[in-house]
N, C-alpha and C. Protein backbone atom coordinates (compact mmCIF):
# COMPACT_ATOMS: atom_id res chain seq x y z
N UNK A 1 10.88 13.35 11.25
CA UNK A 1 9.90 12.80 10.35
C UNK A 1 10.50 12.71 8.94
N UNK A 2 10.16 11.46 8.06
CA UNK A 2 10.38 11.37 6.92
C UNK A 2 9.17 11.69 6.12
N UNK A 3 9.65 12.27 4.79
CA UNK A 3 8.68 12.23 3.93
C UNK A 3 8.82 11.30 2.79
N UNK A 4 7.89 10.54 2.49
CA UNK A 4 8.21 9.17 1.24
C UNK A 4 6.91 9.78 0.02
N UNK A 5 6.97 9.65 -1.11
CA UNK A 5 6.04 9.61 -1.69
C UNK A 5 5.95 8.28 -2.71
N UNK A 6 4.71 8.22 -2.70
CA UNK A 6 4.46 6.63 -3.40
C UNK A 6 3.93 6.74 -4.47
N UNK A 7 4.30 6.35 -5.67
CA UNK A 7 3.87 6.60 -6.90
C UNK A 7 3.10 5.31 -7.40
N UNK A 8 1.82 5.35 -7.97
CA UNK A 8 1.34 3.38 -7.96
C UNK A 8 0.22 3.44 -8.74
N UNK A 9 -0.28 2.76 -9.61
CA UNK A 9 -1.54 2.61 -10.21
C UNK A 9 -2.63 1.99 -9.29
N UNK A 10 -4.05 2.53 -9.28
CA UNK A 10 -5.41 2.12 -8.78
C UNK A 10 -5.73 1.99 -10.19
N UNK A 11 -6.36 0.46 -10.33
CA UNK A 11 -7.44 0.28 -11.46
C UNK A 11 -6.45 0.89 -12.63
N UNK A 12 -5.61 1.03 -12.81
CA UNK A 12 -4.67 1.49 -14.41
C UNK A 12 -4.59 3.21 -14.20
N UNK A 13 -4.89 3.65 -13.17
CA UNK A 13 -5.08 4.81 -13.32
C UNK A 13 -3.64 5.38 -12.33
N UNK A 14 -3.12 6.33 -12.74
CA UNK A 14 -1.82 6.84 -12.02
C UNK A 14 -2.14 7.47 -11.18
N UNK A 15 -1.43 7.48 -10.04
CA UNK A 15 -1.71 7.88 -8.62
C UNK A 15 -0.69 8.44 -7.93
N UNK A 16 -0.72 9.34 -6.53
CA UNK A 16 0.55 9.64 -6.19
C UNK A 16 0.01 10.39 -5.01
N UNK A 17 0.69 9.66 -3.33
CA UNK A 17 0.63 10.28 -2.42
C UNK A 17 1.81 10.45 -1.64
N UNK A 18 1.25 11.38 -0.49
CA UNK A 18 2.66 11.64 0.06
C UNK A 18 2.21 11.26 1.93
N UNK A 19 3.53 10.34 2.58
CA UNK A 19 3.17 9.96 4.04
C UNK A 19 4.38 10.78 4.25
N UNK A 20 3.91 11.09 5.49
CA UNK A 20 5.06 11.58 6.46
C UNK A 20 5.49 10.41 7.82
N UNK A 21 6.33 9.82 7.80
CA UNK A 21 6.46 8.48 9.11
C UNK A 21 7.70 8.85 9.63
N UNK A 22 7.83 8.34 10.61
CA UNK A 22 8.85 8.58 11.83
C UNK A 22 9.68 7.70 11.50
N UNK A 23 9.56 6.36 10.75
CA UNK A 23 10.46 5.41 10.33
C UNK A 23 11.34 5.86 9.25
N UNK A 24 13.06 5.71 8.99
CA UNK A 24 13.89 6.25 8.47
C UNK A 24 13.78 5.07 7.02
N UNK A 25 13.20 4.34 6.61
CA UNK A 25 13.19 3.50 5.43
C UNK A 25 11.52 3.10 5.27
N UNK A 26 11.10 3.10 4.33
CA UNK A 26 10.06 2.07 3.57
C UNK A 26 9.85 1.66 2.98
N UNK A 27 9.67 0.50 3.00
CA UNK A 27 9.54 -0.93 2.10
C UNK A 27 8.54 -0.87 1.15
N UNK A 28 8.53 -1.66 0.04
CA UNK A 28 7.58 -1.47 -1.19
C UNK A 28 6.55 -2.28 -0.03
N UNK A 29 6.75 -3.07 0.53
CA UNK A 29 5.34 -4.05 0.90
C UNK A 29 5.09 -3.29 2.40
N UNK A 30 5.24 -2.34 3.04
CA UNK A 30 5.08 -1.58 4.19
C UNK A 30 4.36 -0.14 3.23
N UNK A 31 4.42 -0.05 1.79
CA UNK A 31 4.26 0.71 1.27
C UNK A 31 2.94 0.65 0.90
N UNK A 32 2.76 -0.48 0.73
CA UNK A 32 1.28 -1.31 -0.04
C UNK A 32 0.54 -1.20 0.98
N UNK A 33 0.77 -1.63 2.42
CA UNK A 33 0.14 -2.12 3.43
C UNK A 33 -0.65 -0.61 3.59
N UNK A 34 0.57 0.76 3.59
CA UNK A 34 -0.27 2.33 3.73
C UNK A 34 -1.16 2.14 2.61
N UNK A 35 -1.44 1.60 1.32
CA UNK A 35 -2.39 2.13 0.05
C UNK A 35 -3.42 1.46 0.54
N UNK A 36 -3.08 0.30 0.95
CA UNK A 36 -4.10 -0.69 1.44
C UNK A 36 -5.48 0.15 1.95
N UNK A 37 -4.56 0.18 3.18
CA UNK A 37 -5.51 1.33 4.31
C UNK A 37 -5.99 2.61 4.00
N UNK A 38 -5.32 3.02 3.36
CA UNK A 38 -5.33 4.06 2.84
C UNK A 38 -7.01 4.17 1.34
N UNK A 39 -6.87 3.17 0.33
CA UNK A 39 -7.76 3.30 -0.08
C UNK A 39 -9.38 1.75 0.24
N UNK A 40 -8.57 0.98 1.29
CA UNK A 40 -9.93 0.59 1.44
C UNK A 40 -10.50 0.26 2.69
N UNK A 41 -8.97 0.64 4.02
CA UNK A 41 -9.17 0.35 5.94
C UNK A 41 -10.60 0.79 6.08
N UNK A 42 -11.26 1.66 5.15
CA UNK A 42 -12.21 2.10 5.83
C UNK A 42 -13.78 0.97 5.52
N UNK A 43 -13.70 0.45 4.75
CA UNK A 43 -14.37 -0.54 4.12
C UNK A 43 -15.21 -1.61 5.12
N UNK A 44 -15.74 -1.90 4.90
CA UNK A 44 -16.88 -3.09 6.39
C UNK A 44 -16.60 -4.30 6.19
N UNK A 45 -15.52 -5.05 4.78
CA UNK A 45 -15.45 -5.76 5.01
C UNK A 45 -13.73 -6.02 5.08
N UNK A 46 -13.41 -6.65 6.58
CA UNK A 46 -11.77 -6.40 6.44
C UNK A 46 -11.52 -7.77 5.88
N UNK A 47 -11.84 -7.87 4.94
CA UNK A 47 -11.43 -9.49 4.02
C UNK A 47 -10.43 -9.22 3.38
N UNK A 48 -10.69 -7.81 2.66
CA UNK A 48 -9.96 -7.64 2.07
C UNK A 48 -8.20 -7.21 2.43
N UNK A 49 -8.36 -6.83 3.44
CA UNK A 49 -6.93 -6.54 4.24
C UNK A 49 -6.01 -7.95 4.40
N UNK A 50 -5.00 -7.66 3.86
CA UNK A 50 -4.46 -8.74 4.74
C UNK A 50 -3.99 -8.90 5.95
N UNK A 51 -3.80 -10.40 6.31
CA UNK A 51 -3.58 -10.98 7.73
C UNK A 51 -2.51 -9.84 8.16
N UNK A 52 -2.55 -9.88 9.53
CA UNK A 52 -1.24 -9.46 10.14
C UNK A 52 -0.37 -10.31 9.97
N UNK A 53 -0.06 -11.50 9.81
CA UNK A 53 1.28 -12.68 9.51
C UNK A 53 1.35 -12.66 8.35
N UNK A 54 0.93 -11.69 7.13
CA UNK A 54 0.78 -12.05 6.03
C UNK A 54 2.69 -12.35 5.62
N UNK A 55 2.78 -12.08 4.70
CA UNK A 55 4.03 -12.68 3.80
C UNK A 55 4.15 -11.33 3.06
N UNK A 56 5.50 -10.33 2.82
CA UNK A 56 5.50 -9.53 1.60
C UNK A 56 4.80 -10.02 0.33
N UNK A 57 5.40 -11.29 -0.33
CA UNK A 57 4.75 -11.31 -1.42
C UNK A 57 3.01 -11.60 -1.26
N UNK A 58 2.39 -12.18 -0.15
CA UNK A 58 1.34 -12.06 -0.09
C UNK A 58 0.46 -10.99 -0.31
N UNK A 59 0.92 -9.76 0.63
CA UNK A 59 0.52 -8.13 0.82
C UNK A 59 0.48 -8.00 -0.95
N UNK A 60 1.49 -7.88 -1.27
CA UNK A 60 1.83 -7.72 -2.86
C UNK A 60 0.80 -8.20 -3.80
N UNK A 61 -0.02 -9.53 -3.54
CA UNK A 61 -0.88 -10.10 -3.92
C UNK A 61 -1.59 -9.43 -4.29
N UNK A 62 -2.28 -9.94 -2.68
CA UNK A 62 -3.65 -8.87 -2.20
C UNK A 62 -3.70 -7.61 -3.22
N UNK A 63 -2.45 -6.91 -3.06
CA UNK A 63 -2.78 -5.75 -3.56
C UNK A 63 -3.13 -5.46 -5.23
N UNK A 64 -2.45 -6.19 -6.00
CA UNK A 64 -3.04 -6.23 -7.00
C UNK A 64 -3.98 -6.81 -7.40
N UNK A 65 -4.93 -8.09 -6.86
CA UNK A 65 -5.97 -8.57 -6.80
C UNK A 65 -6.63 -6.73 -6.40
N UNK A 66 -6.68 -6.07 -5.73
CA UNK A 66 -7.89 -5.04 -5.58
C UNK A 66 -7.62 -3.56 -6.62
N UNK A 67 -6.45 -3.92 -6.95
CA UNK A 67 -6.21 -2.33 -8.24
C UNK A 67 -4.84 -1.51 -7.91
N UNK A 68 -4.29 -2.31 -7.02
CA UNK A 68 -3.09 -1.10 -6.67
C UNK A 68 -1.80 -2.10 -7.00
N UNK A 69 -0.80 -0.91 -8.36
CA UNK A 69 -0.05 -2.15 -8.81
C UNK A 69 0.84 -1.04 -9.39
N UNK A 70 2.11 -1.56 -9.36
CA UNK A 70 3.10 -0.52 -9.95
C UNK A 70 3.73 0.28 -8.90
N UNK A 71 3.63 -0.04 -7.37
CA UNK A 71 3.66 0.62 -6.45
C UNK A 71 5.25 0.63 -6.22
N UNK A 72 5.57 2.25 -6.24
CA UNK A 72 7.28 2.89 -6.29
C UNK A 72 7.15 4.02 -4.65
N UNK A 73 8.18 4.02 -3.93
CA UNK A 73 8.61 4.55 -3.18
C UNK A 73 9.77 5.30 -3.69
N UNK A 74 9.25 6.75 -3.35
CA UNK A 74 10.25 7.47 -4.14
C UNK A 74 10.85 8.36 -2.83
């Protein structure tokens, strides 16, 4: 298991979690996709998620359209 921690602003506000994944690299936009889920999978409306075919820079979008921006894999 790896441990990654992600350092990233919600709404301007500084943030910082820690995943543990079995995958040996993670991507800033595989990174987004965990905050994603992480602060809104649970939500009723999955509009806000993006597509599964999405595009990195799409995910990237999305994500700052909802508050999560500045997002570092450390």
């Amino acid at each position: 298991m790896h441990l990654y921690t992600l350092q990233y602003l919600f709404n301007g506000e500084s943030r910082e979690v820690e995943l543990e994944l079995k995958q040996p690299q993670l991507s800033v936009q595989e990174a987004t996709m965990h905050l994603l889920q992480l602060h809104f999978g649970d939500g009723e409306n999955s509009l806000l998620m993006p597509s599964a075919d999405a595009t990195p820079k799409e995910i990237l979008a999305q994500a700052e359209r909802l508050g999560l921006t500045r997002i570092r894999v450390v």
